[in-house]
C-alpha atoms as a PDB file:
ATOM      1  CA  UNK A   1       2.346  13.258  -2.120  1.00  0.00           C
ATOM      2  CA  UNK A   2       3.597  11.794  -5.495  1.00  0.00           C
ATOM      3  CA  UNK A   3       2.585   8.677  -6.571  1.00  0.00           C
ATOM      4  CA  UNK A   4       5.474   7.750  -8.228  1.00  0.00           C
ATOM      5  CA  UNK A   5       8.881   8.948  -6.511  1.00  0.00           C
ATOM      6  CA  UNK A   6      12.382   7.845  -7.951  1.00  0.00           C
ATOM      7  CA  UNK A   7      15.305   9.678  -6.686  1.00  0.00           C
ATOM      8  CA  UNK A   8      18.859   8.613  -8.059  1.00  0.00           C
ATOM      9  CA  UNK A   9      17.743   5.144  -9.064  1.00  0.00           C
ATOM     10  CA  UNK A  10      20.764   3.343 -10.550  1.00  0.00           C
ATOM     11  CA  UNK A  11      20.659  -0.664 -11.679  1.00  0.00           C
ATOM     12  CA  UNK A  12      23.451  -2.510 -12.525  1.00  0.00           C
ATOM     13  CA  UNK A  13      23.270  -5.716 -14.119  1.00  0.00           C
ATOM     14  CA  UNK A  14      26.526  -8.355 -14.109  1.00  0.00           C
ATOM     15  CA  UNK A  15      27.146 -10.789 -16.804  1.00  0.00           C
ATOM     16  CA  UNK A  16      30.721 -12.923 -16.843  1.00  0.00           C
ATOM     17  CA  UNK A  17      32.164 -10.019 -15.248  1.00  0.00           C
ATOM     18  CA  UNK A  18      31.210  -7.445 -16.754  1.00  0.00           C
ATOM     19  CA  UNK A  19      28.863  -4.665 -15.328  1.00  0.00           C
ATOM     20  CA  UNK A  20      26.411  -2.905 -17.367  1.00  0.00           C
ATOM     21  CA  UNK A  21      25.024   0.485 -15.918  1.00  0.00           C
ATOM     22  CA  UNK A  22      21.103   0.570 -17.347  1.00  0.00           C
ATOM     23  CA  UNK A  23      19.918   3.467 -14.774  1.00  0.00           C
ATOM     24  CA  UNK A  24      22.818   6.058 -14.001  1.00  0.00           C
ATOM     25  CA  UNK A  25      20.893   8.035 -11.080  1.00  0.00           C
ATOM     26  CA  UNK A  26      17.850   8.531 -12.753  1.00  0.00           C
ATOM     27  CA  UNK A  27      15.212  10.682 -10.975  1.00  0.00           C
ATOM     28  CA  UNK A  28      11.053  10.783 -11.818  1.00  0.00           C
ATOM     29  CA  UNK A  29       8.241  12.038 -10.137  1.00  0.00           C
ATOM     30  CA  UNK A  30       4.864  11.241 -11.022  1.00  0.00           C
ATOM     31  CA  UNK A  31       1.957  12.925  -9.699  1.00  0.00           C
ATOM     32  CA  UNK A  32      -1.386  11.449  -8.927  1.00  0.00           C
ATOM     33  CA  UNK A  33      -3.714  11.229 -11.772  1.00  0.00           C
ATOM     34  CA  UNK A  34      -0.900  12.356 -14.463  1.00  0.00           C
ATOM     35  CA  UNK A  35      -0.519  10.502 -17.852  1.00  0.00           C
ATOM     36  CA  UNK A  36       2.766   9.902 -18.358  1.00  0.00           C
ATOM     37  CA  UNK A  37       4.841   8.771 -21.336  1.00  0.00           C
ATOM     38  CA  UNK A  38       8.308   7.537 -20.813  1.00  0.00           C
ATOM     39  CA  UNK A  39      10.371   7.693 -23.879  1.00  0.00           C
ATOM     40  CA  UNK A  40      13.833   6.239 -25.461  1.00  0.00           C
ATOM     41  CA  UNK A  41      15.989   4.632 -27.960  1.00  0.00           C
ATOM     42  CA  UNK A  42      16.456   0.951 -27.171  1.00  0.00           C
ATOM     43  CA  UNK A  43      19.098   0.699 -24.380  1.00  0.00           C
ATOM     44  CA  UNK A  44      17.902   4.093 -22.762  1.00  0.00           C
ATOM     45  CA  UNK A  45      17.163   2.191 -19.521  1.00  0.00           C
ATOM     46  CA  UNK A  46      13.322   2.260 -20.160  1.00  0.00           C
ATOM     47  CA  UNK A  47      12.314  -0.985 -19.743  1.00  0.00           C
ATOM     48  CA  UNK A  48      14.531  -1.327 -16.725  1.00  0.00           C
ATOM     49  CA  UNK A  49      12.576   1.390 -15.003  1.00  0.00           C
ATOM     50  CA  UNK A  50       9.447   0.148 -15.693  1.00  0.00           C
ATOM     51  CA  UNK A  51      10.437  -3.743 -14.190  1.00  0.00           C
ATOM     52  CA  UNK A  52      11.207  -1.856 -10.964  1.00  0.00           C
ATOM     53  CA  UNK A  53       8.149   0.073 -10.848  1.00  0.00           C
ATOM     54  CA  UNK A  54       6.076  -2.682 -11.516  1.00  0.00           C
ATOM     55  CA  UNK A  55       7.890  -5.134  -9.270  1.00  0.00           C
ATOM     56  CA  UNK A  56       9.225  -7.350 -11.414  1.00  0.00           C
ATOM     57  CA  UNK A  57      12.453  -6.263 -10.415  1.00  0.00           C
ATOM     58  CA  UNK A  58      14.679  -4.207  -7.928  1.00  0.00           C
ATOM     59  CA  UNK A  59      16.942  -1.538  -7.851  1.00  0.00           C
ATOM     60  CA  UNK A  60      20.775  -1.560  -6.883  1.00  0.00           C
ATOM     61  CA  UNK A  61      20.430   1.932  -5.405  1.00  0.00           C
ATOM     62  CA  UNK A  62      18.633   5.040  -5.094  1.00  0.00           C
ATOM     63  CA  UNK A  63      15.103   5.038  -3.730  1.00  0.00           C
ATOM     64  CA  UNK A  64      11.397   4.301  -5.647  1.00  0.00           C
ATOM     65  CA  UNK A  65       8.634   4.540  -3.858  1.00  0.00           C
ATOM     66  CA  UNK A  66       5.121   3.776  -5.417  1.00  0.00           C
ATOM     67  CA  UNK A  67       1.621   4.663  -4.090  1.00  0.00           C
ATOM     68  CA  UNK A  68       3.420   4.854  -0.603  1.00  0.00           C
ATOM     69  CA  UNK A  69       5.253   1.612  -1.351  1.00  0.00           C
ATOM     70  CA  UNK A  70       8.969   1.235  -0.584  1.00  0.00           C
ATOM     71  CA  UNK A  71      10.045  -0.997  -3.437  1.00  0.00           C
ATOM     72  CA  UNK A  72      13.411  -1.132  -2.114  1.00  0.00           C
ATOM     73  CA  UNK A  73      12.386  -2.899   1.228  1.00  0.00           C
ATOM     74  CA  UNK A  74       8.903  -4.612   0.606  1.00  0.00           C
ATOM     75  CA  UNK A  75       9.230  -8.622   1.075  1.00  0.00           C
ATOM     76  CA  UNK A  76       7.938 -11.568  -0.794  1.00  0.00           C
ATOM     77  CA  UNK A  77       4.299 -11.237   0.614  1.00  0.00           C
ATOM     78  CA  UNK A  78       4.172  -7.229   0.192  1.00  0.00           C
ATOM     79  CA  UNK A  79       5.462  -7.729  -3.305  1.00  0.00           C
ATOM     80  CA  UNK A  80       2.951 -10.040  -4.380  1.00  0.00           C
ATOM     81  CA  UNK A  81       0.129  -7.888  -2.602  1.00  0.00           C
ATOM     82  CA  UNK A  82       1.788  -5.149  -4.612  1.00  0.00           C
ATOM     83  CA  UNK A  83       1.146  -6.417  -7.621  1.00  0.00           C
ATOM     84  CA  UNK A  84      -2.524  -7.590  -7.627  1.00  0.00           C
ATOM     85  CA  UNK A  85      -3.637  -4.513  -5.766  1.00  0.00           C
ATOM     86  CA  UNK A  86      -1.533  -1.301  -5.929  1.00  0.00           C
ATOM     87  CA  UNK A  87      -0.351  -1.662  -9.886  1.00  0.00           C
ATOM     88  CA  UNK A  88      -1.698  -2.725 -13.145  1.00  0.00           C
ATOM     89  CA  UNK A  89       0.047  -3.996 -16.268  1.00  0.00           C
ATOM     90  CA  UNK A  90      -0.097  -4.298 -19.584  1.00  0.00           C
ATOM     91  CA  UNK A  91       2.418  -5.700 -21.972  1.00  0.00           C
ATOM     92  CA  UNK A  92       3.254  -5.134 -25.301  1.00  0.00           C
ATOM     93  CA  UNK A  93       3.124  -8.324 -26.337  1.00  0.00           C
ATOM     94  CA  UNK A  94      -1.177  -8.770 -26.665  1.00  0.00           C
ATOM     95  CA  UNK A  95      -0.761 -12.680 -26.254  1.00  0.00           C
ATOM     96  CA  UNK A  96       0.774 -11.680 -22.693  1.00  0.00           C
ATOM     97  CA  UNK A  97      -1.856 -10.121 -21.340  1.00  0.00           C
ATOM     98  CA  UNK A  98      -4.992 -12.285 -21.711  1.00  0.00           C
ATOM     99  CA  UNK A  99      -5.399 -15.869 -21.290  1.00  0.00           C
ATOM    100  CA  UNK A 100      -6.271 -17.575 -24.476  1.00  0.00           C
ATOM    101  CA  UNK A 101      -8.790 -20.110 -23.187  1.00  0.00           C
ATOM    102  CA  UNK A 102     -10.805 -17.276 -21.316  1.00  0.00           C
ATOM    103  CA  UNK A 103     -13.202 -14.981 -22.800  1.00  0.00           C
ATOM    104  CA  UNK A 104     -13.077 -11.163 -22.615  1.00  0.00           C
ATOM    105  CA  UNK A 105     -15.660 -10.762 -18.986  1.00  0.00           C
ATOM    106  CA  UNK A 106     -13.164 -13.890 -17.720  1.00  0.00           C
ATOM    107  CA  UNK A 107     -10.047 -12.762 -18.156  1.00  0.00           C
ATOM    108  CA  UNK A 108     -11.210  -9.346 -16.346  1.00  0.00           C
ATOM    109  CA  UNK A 109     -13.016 -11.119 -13.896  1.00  0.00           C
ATOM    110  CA  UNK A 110      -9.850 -13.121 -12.875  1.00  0.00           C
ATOM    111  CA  UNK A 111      -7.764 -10.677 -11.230  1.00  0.00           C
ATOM    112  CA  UNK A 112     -10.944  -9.603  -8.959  1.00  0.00           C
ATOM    113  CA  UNK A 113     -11.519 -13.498  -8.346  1.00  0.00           C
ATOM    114  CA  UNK A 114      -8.035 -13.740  -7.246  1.00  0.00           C
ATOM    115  CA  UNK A 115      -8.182 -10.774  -5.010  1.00  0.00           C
ATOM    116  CA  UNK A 116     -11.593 -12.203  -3.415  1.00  0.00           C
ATOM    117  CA  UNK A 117     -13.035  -9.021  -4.730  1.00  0.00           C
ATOM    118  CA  UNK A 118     -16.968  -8.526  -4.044  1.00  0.00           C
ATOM    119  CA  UNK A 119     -19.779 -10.971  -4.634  1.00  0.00           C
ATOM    120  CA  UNK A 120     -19.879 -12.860  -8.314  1.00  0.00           C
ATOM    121  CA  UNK A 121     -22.487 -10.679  -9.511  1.00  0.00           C
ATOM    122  CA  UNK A 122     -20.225  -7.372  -8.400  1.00  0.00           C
ATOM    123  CA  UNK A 123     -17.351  -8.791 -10.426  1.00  0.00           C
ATOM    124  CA  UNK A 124     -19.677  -9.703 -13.357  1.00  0.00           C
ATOM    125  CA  UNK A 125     -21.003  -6.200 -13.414  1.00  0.00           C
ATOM    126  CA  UNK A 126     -17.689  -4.487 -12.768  1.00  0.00           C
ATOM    127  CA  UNK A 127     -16.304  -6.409 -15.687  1.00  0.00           C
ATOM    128  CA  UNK A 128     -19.485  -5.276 -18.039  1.00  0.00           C
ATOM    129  CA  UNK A 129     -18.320  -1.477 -16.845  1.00  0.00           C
ATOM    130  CA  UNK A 130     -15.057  -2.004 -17.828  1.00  0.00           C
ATOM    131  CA  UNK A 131     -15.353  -3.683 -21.713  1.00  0.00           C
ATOM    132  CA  UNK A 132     -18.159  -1.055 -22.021  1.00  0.00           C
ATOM    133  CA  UNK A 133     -15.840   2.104 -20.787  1.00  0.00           C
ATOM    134  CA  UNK A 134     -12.891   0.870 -23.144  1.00  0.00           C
ATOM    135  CA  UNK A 135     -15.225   0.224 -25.997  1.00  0.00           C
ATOM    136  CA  UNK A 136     -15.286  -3.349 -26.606  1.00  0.00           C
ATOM    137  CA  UNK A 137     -18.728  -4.641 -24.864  1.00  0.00           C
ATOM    138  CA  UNK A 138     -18.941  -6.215 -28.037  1.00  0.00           C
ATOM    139  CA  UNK A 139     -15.863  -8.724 -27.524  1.00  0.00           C
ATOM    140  CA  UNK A 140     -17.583  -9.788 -24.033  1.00  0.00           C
ATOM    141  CA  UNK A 141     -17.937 -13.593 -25.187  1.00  0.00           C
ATOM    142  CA  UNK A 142     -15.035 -13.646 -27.419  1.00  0.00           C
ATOM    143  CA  UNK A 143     -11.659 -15.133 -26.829  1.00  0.00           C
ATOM    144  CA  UNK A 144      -8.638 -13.682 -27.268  1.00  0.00           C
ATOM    145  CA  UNK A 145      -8.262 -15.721 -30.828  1.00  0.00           C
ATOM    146  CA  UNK A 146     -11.322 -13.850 -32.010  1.00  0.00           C
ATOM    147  CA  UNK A 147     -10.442 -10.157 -31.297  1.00  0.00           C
ATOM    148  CA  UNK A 148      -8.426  -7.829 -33.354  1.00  0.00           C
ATOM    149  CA  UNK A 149      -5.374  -6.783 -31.957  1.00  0.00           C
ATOM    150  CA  UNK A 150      -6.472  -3.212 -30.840  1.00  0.00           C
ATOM    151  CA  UNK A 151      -9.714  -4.942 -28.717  1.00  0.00           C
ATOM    152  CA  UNK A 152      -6.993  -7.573 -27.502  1.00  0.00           C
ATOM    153  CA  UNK A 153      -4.961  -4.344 -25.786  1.00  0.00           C
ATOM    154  CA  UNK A 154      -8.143  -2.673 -24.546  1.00  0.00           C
ATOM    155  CA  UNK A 155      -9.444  -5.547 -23.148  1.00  0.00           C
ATOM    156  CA  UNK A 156      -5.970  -5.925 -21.142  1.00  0.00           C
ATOM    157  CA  UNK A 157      -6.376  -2.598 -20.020  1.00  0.00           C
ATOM    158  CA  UNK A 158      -9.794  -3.286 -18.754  1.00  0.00           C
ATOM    159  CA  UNK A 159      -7.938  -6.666 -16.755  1.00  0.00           C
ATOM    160  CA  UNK A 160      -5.014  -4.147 -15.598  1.00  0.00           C
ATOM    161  CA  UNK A 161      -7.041  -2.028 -13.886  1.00  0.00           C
ATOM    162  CA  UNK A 162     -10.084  -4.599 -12.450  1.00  0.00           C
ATOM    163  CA  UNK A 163      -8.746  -4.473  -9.054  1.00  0.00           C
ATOM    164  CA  UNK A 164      -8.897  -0.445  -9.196  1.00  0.00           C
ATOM    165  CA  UNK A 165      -5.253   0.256  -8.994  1.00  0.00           C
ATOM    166  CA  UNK A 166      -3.588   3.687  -8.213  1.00  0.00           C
ATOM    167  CA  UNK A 167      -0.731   3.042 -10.564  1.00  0.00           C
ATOM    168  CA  UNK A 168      -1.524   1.656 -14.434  1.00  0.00           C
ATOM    169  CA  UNK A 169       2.359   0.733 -16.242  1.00  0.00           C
ATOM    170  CA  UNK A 170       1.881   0.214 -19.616  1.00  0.00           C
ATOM    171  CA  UNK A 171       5.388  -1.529 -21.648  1.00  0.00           C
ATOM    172  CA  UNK A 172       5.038  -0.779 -25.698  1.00  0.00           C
ATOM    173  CA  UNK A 173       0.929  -1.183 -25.719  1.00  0.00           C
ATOM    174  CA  UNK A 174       1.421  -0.170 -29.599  1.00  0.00           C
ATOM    175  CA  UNK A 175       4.164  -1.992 -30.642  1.00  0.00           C
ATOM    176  CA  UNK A 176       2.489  -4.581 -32.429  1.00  0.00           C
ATOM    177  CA  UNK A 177      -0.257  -2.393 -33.727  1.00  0.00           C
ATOM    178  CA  UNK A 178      -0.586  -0.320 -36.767  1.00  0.00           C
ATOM    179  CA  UNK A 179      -0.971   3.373 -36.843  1.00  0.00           C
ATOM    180  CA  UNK A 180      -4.631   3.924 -36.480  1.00  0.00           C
ATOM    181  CA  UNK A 181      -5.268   0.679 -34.070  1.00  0.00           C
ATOM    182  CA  UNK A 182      -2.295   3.170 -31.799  1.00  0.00           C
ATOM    183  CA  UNK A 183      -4.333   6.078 -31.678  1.00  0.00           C
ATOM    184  CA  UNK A 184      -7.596   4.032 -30.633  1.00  0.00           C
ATOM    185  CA  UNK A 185      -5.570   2.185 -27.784  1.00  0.00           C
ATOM    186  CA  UNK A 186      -3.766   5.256 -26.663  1.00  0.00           C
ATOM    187  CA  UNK A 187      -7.222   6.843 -26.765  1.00  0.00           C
ATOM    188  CA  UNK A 188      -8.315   4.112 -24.373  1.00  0.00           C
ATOM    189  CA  UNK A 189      -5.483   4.738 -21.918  1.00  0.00           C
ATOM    190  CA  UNK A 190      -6.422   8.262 -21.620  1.00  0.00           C
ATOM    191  CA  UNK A 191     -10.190   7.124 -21.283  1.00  0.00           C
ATOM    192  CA  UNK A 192      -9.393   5.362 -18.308  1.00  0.00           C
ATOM    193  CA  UNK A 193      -7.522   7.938 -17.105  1.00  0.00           C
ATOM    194  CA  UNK A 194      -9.808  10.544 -17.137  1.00  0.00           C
ATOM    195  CA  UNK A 195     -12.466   8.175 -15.856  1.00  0.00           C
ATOM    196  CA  UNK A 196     -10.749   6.535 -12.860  1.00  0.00           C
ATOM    197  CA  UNK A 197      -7.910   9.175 -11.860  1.00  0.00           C
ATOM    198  CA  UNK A 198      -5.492   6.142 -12.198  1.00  0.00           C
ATOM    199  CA  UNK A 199      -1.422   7.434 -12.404  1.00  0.00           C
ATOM    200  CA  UNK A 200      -0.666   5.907 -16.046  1.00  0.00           C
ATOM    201  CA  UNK A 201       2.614   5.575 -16.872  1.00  0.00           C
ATOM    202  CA  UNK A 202       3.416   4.363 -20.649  1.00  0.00           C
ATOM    203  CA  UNK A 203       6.759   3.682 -21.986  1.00  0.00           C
ATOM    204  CA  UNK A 204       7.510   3.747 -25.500  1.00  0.00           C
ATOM    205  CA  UNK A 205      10.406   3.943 -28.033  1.00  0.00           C
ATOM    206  CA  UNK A 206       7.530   6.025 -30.862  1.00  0.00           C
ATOM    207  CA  UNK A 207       7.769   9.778 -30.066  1.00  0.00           C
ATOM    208  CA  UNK A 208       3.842   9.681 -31.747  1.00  0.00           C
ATOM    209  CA  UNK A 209       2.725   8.250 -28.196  1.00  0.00           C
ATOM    210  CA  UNK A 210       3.891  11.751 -25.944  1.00  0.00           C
ATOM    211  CA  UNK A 211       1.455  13.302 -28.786  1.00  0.00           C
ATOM    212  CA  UNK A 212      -1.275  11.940 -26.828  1.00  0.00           C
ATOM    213  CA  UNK A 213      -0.113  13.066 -23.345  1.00  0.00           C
ATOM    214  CA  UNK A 214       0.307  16.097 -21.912  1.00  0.00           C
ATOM    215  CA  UNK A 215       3.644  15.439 -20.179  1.00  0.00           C
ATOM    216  CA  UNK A 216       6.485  13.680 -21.885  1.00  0.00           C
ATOM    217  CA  UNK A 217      10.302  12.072 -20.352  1.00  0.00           C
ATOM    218  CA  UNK A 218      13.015  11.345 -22.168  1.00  0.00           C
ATOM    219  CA  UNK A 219      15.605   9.126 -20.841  1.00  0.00           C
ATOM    220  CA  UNK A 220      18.842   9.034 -22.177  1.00  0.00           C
ATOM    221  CA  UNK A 221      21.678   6.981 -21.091  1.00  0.00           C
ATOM    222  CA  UNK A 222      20.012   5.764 -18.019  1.00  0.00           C
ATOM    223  CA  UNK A 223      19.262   9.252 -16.682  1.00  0.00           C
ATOM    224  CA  UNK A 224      15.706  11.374 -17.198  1.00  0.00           C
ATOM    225  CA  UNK A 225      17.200  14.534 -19.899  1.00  0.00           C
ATOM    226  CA  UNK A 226      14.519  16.075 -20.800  1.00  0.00           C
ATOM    227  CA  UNK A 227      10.814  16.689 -20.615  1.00  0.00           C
ATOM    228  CA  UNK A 228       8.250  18.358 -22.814  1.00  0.00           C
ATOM    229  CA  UNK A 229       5.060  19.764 -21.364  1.00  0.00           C
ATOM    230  CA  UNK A 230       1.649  20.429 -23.341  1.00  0.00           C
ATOM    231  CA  UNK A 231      -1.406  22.270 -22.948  1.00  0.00           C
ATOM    232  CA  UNK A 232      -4.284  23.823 -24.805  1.00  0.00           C
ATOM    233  CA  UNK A 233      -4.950  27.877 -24.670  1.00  0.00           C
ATOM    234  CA  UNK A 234      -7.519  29.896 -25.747  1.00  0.00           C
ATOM    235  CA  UNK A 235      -6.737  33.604 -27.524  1.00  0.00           C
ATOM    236  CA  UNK A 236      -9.009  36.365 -27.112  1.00  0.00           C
ATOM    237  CA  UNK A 237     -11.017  35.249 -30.058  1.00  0.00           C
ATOM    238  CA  UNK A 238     -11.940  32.062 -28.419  1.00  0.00           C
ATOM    239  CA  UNK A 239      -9.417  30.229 -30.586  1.00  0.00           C
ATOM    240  CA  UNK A 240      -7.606  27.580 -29.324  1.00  0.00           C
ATOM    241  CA  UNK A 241      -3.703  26.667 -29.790  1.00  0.00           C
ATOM    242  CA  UNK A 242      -1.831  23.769 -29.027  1.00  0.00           C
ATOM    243  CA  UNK A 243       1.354  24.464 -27.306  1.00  0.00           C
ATOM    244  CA  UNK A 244       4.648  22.442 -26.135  1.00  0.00           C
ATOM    245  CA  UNK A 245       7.758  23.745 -24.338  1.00  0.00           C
ATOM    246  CA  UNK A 246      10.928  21.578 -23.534  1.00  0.00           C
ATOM    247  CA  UNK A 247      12.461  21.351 -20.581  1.00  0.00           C
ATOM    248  CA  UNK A 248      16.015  19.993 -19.305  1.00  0.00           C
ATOM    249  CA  UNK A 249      15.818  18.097 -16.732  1.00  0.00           C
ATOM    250  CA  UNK A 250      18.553  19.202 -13.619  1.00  0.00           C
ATOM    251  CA  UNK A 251      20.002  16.215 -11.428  1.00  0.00           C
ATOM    252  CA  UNK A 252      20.787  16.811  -7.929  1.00  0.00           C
ATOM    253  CA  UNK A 253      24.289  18.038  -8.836  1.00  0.00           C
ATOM    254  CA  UNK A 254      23.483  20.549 -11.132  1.00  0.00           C
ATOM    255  CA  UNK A 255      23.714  18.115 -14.227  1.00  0.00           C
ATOM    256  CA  UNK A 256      21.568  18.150 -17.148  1.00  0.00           C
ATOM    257  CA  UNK A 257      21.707  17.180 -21.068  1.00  0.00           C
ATOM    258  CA  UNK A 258      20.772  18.988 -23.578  1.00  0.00           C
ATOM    259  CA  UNK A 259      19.041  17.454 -26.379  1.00  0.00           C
ATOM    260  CA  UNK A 260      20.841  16.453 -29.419  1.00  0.00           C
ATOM    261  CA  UNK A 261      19.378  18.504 -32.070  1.00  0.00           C
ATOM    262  CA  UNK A 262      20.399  21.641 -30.062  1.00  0.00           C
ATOM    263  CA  UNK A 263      23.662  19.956 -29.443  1.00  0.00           C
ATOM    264  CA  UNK A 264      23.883  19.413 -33.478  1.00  0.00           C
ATOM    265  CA  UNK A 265      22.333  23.037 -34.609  1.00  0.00           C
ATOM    266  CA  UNK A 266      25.175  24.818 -32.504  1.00  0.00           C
ATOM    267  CA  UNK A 267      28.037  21.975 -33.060  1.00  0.00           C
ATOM    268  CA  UNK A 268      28.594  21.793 -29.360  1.00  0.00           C
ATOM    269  CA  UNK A 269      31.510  19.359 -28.290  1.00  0.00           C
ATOM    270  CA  UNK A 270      33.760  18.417 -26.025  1.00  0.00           C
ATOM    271  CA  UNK A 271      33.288  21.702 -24.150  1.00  0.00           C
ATOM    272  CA  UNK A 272      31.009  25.246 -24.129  1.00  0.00           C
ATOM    273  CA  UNK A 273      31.270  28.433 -23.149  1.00  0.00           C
ATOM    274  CA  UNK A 274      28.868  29.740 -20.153  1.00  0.00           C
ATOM    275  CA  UNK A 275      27.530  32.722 -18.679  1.00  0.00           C
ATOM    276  CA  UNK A 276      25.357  33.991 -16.471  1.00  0.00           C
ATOM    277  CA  UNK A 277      22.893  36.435 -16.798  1.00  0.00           C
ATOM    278  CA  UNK A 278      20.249  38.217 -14.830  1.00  0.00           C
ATOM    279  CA  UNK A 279      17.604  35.716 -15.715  1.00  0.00           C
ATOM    280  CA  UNK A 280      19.109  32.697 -17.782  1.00  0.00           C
ATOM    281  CA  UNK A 281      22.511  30.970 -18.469  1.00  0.00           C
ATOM    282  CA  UNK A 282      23.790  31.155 -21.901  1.00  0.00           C
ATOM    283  CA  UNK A 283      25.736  27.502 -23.406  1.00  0.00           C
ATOM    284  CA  UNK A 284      27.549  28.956 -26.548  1.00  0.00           C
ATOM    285  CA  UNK A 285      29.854  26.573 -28.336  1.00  0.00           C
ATOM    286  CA  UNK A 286      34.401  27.280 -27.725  1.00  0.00           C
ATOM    287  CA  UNK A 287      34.708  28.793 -30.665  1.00  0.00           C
ATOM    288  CA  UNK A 288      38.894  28.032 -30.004  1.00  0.00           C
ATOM    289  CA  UNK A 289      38.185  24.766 -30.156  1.00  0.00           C
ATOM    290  CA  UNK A 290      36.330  25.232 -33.782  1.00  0.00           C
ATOM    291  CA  UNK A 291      39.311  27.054 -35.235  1.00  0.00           C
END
């Protein structure tokens, strides 16, 4: 069963009168255990997405279901439930994440407190596996004024997934970061990952995050267009190669978009020409409408 179902999601948001579409039908599927990055010009409906998989808030149509969790239908108490046990969060803003007046073990020992999570000593020592797993056992005492900004997101990793759960969102964890402090918190997310199965989910406007992942979406327009799949083989020599294939992604009516630097190598507007053959459908541009 996927852990993260969305089937024709559309939200529509209403201001003085005037509706703006931000999902259009979108449709993602998530499996358990994938690392996921969600990507998008500003606008894309990215963000929007990731408020209604995290809770935060809900869709106008269409279905999303998380972890077995009807977002759709789930009331106040289910909601809040939701959040503390089936997802974890981290923003991109670092100062959203921790609380300034706690130190690193406190802030991840919160969310277990809250839950009523174990004995104090089983919350002192699952916050000690946590900082030590993402790297910064060294920050333990520190607060959040006396951490870089790359220990800052890794600790709020460690505090997004105390309460061990099956879906990790993650909004712009790099945005405030330079370059190499990225790679080590991307790093992280994969860590934890690999270590705890968790379904991670990061959304991004940099196209250097789906470098770290092995599955990439692109949303356009409110809709999921395209994907891009990696994976590692190995030749006959024992030498390994790196490779990534793009996919478009078909809606339930046979729609799909096609990405825009195929759109701009083959000056494809307004209409194409199609055909179908044995084993693939050919999109070549009208050449009537060229001349």
């Amino acid at each position: 069963m996927s852990e993260i179902l969305c089937r024709d999601l559309v939200r529509i948001f209403a201001t003085d009168g005037v509706e703006v579409q931000a999902l259009q039908g979108l449709n993602l599927t998530v499996e358990p255990g994938e690392l996921v990055a969600v990507v998008g010009a500003s606008g894309s409906g990215k963000s929007t997405l990731l408020n209604i998989l995290s809770g935060l808030d809900t869709p106008t149509g269409g279905s999303a279901v998380v972890a077995g969790t009807d977002l759709l239908t789930m009331g106040r108490r289910e909601r809040v439930h939701y959040q503390r046990r089936t997802v974890g969060f981290v923003w991109q803003q670092t100062s959203r994440n921790l609380l300034p007046y706690l130190t690193a073990t406190e802030n991840v020992r919160l969310p277990l407190e809250l839950a009523g999570a174990g004995t104090r000593a089983e919350r002192a020592a699952r916050a000690r596996d946590l900082l030590e797993l993402l790297d910064v056992a060294e920050v333990a005492d520190r607060r959040p004024a006396e951490m870089s900004g790359g220990q800052q997101q890794r600790v709020a990793i460690a505090v997004a997934v105390a309460n061990a759960p099956r879906v990790l969102l993650a909004d712009e964890p790099t945005g405030e970061l330079d370059e190499a402090t990225s790679v080590e918190v991307l790093e992280a997310l994969r860590s934890v990952n690999l270590a705890t199965g968790v379904t991670t989910l990061v959304v991004t406007h940099d196209p250097a995050v789906s470098e770290h992942v092995a599955r990439t979406v692109q949303i356009r327009d409110g809709r999921t267009s395209t994907e891009v799949l990696r994976r590692t083989e190995v030749d006959e020599h024992g030498a390994e190669r790196h490779v990534a294939e793009e996919f478009a992604v078909l809606d339930r009516v046979g729609r799909l978009q096609l990405p825009p630097d195929f759109v701009e190598a083959l000056d494809l507007r307004d209409r194409v020409r199609l055909a179908l053959e044995p084993d693939h459908v050919q999109v070549r541009p009208d050449r009537r409408e060229l001349s």
